[in-house]
PDB file of N, CA and C in Angstrom:
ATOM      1  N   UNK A   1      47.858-117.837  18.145  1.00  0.00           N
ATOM      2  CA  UNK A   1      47.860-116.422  18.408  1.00  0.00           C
ATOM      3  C   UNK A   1      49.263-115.957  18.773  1.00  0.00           C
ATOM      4  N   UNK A   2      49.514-114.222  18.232  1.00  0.00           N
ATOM      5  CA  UNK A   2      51.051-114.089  18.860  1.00  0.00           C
ATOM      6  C   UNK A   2      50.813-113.511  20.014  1.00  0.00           C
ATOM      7  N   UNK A   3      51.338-113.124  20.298  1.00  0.00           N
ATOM      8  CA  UNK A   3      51.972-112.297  21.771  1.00  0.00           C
ATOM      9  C   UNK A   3      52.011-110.744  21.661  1.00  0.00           C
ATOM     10  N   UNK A   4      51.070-109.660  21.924  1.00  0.00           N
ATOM     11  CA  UNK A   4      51.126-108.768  21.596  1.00  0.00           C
ATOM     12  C   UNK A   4      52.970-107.914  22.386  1.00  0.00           C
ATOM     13  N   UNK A   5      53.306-107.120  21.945  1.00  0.00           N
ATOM     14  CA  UNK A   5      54.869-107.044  22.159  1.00  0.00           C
ATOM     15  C   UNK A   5      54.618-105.947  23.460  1.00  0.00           C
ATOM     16  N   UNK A   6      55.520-106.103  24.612  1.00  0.00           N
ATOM     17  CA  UNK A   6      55.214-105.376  25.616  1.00  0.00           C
ATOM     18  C   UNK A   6      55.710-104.175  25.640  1.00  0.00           C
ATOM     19  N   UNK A   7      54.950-102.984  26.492  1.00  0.00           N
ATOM     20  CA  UNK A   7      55.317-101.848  26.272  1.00  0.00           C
ATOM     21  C   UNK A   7      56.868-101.909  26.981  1.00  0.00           C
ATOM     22  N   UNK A   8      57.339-100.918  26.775  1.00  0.00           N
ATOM     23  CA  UNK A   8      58.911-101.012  27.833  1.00  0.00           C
ATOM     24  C   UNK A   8      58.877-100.494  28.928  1.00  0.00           C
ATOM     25  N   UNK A   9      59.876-101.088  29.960  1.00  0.00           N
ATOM     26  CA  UNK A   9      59.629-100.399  31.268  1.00  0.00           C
ATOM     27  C   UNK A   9      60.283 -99.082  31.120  1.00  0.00           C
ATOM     28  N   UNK A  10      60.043 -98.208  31.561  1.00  0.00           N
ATOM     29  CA  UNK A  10      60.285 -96.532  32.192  1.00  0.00           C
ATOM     30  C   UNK A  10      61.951 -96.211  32.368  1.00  0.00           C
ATOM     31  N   UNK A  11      62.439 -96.095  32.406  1.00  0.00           N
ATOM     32  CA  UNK A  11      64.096 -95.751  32.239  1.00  0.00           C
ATOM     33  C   UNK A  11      63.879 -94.855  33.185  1.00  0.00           C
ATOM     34  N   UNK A  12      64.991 -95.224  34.354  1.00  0.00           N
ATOM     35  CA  UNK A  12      65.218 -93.725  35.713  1.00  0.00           C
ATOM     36  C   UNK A  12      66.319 -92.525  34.695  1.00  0.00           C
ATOM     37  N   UNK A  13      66.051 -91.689  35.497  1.00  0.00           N
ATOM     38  CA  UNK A  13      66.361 -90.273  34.795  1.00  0.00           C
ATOM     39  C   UNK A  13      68.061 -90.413  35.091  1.00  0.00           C
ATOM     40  N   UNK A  14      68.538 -89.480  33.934  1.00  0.00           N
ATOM     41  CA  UNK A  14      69.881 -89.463  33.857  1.00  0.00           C
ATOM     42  C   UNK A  14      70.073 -89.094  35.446  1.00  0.00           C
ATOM     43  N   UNK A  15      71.663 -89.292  36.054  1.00  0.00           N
ATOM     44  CA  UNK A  15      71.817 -88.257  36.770  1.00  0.00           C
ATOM     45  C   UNK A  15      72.020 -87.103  36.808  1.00  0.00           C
ATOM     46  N   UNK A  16      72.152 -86.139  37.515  1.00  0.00           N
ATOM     47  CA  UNK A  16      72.328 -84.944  36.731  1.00  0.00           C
ATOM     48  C   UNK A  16      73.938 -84.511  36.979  1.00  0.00           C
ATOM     49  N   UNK A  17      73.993 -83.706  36.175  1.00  0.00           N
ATOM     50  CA  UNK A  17      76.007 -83.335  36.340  1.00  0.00           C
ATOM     51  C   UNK A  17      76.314 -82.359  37.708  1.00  0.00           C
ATOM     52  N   UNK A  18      77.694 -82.368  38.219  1.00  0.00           N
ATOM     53  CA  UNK A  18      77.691 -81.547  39.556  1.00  0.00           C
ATOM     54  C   UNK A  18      77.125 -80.054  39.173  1.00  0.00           C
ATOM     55  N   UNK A  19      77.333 -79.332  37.963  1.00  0.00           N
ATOM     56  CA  UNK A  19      77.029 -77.801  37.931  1.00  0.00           C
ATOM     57  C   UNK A  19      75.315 -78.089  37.900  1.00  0.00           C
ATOM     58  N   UNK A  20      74.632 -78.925  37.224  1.00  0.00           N
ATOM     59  CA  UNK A  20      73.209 -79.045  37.118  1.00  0.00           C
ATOM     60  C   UNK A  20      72.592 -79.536  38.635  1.00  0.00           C
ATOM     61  N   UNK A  21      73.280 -80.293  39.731  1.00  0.00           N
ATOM     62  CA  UNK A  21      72.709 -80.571  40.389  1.00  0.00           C
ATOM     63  C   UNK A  21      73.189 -79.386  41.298  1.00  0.00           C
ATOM     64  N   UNK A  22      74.154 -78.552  41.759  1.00  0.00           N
ATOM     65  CA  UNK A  22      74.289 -77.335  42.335  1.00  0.00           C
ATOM     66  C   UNK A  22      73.050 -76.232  41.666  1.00  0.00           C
ATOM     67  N   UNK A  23      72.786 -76.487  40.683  1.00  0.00           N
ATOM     68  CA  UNK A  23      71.725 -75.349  39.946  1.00  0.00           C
ATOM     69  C   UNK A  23      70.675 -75.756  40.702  1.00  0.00           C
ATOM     70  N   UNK A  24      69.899 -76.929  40.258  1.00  0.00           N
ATOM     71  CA  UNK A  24      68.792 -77.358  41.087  1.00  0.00           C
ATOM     72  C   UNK A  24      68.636 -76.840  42.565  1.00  0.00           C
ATOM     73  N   UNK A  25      69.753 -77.747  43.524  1.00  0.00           N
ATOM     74  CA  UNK A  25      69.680 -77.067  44.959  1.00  0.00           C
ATOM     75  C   UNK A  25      69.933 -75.622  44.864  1.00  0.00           C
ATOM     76  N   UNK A  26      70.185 -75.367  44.473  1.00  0.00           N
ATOM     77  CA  UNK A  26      70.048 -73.529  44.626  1.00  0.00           C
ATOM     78  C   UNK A  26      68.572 -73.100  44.230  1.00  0.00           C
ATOM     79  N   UNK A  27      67.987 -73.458  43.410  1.00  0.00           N
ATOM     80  CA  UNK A  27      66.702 -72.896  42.862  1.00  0.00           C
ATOM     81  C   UNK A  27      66.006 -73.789  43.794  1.00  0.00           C
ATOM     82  N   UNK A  28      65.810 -75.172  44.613  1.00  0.00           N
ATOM     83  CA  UNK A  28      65.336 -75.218  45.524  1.00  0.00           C
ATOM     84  C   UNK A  28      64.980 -74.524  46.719  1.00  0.00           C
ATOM     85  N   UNK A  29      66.250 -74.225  47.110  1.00  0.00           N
ATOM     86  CA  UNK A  29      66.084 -72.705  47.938  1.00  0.00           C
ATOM     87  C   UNK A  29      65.252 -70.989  47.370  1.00  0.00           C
ATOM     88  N   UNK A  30      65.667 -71.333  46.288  1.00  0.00           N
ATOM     89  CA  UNK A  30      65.202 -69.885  45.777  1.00  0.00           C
ATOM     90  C   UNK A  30      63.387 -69.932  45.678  1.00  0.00           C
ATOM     91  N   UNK A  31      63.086 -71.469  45.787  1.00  0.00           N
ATOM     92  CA  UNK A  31      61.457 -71.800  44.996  1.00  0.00           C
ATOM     93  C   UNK A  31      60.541 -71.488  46.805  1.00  0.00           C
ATOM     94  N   UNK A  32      61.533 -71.339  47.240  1.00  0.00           N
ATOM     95  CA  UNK A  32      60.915 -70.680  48.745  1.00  0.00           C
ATOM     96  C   UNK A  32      60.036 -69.181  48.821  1.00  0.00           C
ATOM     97  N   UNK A  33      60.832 -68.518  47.753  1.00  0.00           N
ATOM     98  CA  UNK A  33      60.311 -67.398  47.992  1.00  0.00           C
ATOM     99  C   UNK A  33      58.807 -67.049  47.209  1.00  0.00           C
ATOM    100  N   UNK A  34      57.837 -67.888  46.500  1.00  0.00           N
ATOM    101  CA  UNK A  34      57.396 -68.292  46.122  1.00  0.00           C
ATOM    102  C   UNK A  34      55.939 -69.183  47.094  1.00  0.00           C
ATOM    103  N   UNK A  35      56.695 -70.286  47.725  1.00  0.00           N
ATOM    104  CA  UNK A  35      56.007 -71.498  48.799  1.00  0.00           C
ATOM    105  C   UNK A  35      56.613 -72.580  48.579  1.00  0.00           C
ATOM    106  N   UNK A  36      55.858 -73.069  49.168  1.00  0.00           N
ATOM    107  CA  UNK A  36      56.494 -75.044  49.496  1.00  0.00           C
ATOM    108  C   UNK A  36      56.611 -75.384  48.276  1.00  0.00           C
ATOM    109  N   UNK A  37      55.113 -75.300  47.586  1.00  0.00           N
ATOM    110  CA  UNK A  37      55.124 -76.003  46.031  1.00  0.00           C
ATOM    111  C   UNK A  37      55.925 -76.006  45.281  1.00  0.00           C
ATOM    112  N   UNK A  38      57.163 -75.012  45.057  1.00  0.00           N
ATOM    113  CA  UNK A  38      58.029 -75.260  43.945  1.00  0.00           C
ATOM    114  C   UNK A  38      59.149 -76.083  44.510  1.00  0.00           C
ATOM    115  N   UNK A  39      59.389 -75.856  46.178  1.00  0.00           N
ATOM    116  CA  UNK A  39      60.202 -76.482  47.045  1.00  0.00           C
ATOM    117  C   UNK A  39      60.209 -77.934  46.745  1.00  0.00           C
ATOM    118  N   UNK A  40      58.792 -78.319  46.840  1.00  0.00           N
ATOM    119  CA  UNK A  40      58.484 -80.045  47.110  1.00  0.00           C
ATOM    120  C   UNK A  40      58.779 -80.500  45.577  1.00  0.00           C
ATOM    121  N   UNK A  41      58.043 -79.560  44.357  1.00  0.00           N
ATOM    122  CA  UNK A  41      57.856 -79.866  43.298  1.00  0.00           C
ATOM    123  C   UNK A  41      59.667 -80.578  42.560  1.00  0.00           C
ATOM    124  N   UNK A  42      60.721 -79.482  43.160  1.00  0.00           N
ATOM    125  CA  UNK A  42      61.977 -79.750  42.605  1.00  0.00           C
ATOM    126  C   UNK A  42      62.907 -80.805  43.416  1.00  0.00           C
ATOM    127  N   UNK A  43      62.248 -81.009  44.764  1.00  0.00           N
ATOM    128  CA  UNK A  43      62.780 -82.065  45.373  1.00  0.00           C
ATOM    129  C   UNK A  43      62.483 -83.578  45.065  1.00  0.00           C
ATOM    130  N   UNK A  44      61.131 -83.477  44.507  1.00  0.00           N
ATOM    131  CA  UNK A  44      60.389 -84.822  44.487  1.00  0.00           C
ATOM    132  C   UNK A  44      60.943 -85.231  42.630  1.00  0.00           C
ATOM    133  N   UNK A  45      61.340 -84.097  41.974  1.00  0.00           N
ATOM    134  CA  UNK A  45      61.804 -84.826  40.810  1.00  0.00           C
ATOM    135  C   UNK A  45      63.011 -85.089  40.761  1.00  0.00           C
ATOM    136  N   UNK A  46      64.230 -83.897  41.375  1.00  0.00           N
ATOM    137  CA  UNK A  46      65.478 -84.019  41.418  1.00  0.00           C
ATOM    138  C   UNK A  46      65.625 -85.078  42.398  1.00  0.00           C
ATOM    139  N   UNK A  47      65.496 -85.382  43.063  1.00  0.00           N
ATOM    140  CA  UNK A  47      66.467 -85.718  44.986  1.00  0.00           C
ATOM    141  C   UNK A  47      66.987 -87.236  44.082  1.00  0.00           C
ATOM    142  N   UNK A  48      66.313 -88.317  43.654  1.00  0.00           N
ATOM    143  CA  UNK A  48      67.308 -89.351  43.205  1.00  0.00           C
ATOM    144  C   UNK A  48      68.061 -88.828  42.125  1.00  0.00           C
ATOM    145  N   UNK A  49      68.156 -87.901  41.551  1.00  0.00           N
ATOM    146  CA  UNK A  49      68.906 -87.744  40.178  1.00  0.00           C
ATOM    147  C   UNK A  49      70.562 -87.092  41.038  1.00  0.00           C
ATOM    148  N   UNK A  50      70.590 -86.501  42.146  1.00  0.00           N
ATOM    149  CA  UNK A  50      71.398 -85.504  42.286  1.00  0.00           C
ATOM    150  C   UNK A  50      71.880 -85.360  44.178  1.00  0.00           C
ATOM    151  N   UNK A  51      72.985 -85.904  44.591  1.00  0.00           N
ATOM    152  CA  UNK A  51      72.711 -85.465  46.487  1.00  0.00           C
ATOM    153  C   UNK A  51      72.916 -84.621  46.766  1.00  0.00           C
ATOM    154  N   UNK A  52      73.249 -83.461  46.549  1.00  0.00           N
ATOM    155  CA  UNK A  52      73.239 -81.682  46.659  1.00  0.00           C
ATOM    156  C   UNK A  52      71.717 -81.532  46.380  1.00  0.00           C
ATOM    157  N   UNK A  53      71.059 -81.605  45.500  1.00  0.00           N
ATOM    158  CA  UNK A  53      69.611 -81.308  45.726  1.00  0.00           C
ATOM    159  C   UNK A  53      68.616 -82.277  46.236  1.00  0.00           C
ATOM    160  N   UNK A  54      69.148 -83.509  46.390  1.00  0.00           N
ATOM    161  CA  UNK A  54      68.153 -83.620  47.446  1.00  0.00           C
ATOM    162  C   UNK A  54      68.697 -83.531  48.993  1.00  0.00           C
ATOM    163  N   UNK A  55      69.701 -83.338  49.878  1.00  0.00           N
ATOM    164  CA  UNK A  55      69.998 -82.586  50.733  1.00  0.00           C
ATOM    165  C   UNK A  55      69.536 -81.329  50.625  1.00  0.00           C
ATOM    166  N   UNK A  56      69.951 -80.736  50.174  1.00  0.00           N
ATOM    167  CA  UNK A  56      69.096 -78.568  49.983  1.00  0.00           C
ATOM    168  C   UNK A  56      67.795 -78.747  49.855  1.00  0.00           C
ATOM    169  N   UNK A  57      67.365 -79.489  49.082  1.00  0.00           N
ATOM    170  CA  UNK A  57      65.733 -80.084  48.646  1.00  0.00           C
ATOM    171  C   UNK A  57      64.752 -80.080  50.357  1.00  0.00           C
ATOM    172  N   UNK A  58      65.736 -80.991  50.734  1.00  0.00           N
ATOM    173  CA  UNK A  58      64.870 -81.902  52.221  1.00  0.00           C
ATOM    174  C   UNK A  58      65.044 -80.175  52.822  1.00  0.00           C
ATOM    175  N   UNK A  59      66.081 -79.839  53.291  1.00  0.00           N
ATOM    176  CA  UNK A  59      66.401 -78.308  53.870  1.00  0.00           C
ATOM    177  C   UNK A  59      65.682 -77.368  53.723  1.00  0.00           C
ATOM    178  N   UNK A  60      65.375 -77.413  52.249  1.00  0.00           N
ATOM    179  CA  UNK A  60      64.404 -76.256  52.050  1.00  0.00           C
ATOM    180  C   UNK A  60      63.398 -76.380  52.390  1.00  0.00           C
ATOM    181  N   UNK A  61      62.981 -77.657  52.156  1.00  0.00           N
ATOM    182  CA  UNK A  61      61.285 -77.877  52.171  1.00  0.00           C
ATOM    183  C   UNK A  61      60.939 -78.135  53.759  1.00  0.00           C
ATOM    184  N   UNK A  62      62.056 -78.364  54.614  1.00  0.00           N
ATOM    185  CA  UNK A  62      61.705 -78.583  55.857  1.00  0.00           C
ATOM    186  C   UNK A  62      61.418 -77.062  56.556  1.00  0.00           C
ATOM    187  N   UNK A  63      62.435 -76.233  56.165  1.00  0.00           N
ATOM    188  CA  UNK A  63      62.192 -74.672  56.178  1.00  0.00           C
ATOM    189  C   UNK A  63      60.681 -73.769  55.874  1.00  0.00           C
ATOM    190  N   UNK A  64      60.396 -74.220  54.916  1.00  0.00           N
ATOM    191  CA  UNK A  64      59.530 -74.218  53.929  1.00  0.00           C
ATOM    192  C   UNK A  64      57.613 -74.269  54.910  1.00  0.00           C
ATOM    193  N   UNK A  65      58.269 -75.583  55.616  1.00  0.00           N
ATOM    194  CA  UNK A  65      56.565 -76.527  55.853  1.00  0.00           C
ATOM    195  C   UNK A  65      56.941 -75.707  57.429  1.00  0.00           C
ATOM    196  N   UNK A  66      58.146 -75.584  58.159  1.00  0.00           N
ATOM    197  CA  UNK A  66      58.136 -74.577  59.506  1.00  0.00           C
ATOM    198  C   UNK A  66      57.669 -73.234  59.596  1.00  0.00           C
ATOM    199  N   UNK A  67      57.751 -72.723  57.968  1.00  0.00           N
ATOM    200  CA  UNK A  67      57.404 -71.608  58.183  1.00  0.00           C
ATOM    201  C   UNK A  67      55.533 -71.304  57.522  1.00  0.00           C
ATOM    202  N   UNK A  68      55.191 -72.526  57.200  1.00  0.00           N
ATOM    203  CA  UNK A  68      53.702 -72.872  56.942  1.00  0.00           C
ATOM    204  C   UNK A  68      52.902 -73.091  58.219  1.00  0.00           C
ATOM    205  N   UNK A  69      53.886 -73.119  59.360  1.00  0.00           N
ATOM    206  CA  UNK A  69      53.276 -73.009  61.003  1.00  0.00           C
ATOM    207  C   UNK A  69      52.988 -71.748  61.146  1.00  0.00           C
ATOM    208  N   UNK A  70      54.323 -70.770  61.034  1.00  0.00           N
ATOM    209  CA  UNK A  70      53.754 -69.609  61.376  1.00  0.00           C
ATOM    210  C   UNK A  70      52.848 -68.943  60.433  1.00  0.00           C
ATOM    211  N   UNK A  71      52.352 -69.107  59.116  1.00  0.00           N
ATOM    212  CA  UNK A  71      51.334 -68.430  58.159  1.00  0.00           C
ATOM    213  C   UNK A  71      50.139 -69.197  59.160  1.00  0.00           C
ATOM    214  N   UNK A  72      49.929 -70.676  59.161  1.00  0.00           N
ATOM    215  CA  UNK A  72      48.564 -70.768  60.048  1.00  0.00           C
ATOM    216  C   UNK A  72      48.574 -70.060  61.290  1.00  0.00           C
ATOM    217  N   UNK A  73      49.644 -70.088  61.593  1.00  0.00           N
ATOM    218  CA  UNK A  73      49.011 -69.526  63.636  1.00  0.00           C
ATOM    219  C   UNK A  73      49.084 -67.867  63.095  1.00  0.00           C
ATOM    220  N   UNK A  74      49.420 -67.306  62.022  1.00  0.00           N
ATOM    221  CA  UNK A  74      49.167 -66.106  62.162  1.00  0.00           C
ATOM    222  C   UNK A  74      47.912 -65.823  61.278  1.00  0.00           C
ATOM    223  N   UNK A  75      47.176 -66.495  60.877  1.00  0.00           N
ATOM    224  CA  UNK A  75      45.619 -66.464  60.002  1.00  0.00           C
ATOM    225  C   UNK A  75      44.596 -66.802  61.408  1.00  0.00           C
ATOM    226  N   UNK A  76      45.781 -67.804  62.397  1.00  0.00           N
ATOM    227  CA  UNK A  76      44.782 -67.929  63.531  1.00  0.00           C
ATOM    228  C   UNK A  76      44.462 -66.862  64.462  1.00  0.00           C
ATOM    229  N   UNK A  77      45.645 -66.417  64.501  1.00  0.00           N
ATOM    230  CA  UNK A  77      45.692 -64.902  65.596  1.00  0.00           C
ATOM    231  C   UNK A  77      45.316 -63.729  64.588  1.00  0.00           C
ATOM    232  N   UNK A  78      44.775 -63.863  63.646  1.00  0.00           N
ATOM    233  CA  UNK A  78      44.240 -62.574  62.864  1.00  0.00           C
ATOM    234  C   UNK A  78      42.967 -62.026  63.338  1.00  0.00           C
ATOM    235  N   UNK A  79      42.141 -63.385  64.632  1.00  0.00           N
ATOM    236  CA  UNK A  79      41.133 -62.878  65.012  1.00  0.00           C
ATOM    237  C   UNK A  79      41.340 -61.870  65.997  1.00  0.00           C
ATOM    238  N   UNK A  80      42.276 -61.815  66.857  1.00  0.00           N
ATOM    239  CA  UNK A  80      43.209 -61.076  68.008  1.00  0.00           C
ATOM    240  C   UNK A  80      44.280 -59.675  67.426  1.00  0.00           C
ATOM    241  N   UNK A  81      44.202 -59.252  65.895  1.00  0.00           N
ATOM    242  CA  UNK A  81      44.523 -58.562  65.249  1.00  0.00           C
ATOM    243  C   UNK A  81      46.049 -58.623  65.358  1.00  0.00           C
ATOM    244  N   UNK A  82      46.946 -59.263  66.119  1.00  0.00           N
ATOM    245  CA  UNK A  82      48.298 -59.618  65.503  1.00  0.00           C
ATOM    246  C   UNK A  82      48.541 -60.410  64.146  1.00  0.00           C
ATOM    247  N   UNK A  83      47.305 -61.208  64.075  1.00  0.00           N
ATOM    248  CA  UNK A  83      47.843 -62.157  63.198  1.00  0.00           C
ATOM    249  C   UNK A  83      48.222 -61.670  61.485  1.00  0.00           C
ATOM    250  N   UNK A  84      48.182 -60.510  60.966  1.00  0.00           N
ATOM    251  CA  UNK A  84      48.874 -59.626  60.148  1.00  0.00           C
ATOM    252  C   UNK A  84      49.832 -59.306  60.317  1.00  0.00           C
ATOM    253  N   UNK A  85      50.750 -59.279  61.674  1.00  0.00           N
ATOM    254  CA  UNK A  85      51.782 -59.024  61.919  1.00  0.00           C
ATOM    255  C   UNK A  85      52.711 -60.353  62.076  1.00  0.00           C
ATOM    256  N   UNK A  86      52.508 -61.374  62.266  1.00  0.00           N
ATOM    257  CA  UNK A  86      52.717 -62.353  62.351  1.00  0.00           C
ATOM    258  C   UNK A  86      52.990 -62.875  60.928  1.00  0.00           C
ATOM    259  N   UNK A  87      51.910 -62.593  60.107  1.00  0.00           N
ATOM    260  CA  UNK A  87      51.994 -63.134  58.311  1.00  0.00           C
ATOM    261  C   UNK A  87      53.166 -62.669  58.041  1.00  0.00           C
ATOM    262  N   UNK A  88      53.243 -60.997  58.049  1.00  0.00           N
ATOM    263  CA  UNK A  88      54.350 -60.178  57.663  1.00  0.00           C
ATOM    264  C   UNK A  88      55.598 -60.606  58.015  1.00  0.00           C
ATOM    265  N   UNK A  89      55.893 -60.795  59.111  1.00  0.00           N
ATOM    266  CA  UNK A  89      57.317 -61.441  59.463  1.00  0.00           C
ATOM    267  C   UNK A  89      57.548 -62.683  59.529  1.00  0.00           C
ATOM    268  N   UNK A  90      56.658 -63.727  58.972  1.00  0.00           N
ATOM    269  CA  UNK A  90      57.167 -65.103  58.703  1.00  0.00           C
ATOM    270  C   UNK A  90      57.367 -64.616  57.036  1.00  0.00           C
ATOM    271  N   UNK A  91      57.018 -64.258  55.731  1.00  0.00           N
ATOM    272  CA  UNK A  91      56.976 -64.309  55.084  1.00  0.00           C
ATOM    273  C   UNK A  91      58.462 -62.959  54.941  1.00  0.00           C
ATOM    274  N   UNK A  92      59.051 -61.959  55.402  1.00  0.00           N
ATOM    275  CA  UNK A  92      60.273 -61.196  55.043  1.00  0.00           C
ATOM    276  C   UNK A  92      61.142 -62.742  55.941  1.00  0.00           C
ATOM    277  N   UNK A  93      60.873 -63.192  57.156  1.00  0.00           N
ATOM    278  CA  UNK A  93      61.695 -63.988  57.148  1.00  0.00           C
ATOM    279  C   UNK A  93      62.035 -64.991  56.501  1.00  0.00           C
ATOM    280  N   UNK A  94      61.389 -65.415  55.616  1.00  0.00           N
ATOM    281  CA  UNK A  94      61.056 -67.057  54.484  1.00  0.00           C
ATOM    282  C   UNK A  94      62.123 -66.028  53.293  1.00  0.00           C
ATOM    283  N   UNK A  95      61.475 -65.058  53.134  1.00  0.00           N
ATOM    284  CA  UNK A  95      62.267 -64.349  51.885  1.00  0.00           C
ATOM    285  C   UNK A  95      64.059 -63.976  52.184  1.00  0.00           C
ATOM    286  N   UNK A  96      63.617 -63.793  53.271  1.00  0.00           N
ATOM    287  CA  UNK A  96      65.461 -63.329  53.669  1.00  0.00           C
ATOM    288  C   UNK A  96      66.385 -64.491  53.838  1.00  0.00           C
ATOM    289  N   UNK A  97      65.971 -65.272  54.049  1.00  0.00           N
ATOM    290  CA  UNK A  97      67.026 -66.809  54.402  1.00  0.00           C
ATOM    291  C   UNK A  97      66.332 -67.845  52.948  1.00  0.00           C
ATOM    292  N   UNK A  98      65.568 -67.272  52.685  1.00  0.00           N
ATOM    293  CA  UNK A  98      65.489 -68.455  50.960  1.00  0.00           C
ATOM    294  C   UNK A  98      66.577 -67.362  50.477  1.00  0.00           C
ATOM    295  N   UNK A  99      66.805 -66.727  49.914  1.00  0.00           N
ATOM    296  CA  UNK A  99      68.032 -65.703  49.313  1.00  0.00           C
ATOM    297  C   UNK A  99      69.358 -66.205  49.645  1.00  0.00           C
ATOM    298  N   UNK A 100      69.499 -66.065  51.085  1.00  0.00           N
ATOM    299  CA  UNK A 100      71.000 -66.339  51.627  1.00  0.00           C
ATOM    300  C   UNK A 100      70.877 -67.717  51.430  1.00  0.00           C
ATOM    301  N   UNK A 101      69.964 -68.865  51.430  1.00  0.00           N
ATOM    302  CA  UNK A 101      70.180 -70.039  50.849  1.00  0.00           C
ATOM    303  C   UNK A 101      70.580 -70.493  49.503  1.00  0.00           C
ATOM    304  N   UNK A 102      69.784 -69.528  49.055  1.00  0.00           N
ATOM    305  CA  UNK A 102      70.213 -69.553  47.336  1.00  0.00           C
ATOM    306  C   UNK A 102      71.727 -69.511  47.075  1.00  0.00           C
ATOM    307  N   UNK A 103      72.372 -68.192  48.063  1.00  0.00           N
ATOM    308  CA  UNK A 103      73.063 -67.601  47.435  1.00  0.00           C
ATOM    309  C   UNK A 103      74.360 -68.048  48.217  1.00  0.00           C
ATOM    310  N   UNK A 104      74.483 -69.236  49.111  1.00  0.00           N
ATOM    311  CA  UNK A 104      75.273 -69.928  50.120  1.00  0.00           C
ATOM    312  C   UNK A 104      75.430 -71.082  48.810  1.00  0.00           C
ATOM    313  N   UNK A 105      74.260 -71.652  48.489  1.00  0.00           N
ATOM    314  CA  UNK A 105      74.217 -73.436  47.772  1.00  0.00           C
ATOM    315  C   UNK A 105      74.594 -72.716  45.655  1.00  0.00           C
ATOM    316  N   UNK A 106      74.781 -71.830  45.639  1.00  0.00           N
ATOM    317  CA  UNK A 106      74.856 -71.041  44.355  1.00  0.00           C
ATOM    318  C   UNK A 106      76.249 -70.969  44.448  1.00  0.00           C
ATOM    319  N   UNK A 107      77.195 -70.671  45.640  1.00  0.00           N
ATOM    320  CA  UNK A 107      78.349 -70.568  45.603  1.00  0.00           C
ATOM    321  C   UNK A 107      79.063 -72.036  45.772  1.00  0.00           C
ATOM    322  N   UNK A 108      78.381 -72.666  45.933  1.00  0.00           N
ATOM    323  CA  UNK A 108      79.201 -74.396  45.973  1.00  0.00           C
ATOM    324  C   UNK A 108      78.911 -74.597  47.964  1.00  0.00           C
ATOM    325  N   UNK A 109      78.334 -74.067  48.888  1.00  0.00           N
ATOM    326  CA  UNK A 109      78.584 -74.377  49.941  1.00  0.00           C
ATOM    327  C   UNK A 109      77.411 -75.115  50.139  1.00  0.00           C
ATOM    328  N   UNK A 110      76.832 -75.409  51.139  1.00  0.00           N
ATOM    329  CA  UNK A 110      75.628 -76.196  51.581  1.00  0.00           C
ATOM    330  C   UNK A 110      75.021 -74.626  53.082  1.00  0.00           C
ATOM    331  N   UNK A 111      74.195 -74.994  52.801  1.00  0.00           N
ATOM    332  CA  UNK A 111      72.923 -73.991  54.009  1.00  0.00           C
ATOM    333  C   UNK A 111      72.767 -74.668  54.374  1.00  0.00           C
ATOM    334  N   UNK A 112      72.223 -74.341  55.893  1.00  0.00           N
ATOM    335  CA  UNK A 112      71.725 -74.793  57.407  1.00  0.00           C
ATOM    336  C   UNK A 112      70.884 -73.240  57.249  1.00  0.00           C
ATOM    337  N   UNK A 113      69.653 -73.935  57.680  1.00  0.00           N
ATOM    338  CA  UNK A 113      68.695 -72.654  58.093  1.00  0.00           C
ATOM    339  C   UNK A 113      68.806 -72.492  59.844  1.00  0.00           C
ATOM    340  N   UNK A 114      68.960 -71.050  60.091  1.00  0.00           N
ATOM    341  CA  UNK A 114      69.067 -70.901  61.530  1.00  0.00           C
ATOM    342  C   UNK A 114      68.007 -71.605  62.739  1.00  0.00           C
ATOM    343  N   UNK A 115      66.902 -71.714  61.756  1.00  0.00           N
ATOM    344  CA  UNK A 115      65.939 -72.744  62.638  1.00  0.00           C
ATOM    345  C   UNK A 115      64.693 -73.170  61.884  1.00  0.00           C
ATOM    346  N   UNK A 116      64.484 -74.456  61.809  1.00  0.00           N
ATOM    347  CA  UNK A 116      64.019 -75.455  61.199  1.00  0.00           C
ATOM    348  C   UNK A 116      63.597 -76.774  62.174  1.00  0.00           C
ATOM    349  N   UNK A 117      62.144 -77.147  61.634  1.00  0.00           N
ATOM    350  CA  UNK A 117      61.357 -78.447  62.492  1.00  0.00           C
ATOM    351  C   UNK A 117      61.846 -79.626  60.854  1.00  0.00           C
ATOM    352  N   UNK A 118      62.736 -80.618  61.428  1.00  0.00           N
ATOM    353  CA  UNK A 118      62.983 -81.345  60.440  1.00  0.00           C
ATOM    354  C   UNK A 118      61.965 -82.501  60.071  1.00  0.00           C
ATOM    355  N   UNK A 119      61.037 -82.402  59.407  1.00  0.00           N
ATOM    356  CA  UNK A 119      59.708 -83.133  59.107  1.00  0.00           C
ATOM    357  C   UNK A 119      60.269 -84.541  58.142  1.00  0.00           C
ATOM    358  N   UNK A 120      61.024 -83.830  57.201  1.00  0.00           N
ATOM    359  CA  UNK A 120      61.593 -85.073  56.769  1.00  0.00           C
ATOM    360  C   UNK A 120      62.870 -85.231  56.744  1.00  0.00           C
ATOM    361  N   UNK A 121      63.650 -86.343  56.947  1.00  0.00           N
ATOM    362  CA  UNK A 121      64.994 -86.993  57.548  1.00  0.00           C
ATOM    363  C   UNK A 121      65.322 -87.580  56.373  1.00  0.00           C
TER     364      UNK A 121
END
């Protein structure tokens, strides 16, 4: 009998070039305005291809899952009728600093969000 011929192993992804991996971390930030999902989605494919996006990646998404505290505690306090007010200003705040993130990591610099629970290191 022969040897049926083996499939091939998986090839890791190119890296990506400095303007492609500055693109990525920028649209990491930008996938905020949106939710986590596009956050996690571009970190979990880029972050080994590129260290600008996965630094901005981890940043964003840590931003991202802090400000998924305040959407629950403000669905929680919706029984106490703040918690609409609470939605409202975590979500202009998620939108206003995903922008200036975009538009900080778009110009070649790196973002720091003014405050962030760092979940992942």
């Amino acid at each position: 009998m022969t040897d049926a011929p083996q499939p091939a192993a998986p090839q890791p992804a190119a890296p990506l070039s400095e303007a492609e991996d500055k693109q990525w971390a920028s649209f990491a930030h930008l996938g905020g305005i949106l939710s986590f999902v596009p956050v996690l989605i571009i970190w979990l494919v880029f972050k080994d291809r590129g260290p600008k996006t996965n630094a901005e990646g981890k940043e964003a998404l840590n931003f991202q899952l802090t400000l998924l505290i305040g959407y629950i505690a403000g669905a929680i306090l919706t029984i106490i009728l703040i918690g609409p007010l609470i939605w409202f200003a975590t979500w202009i705040v998620g939108l206003i600093f995903s922008i200036i993130g975009f538009t900080k990591v778009n110009a070649g610099e790196s973002y720091r969000y003014p405050f962030n629970i760092r979940f992942i290191k």
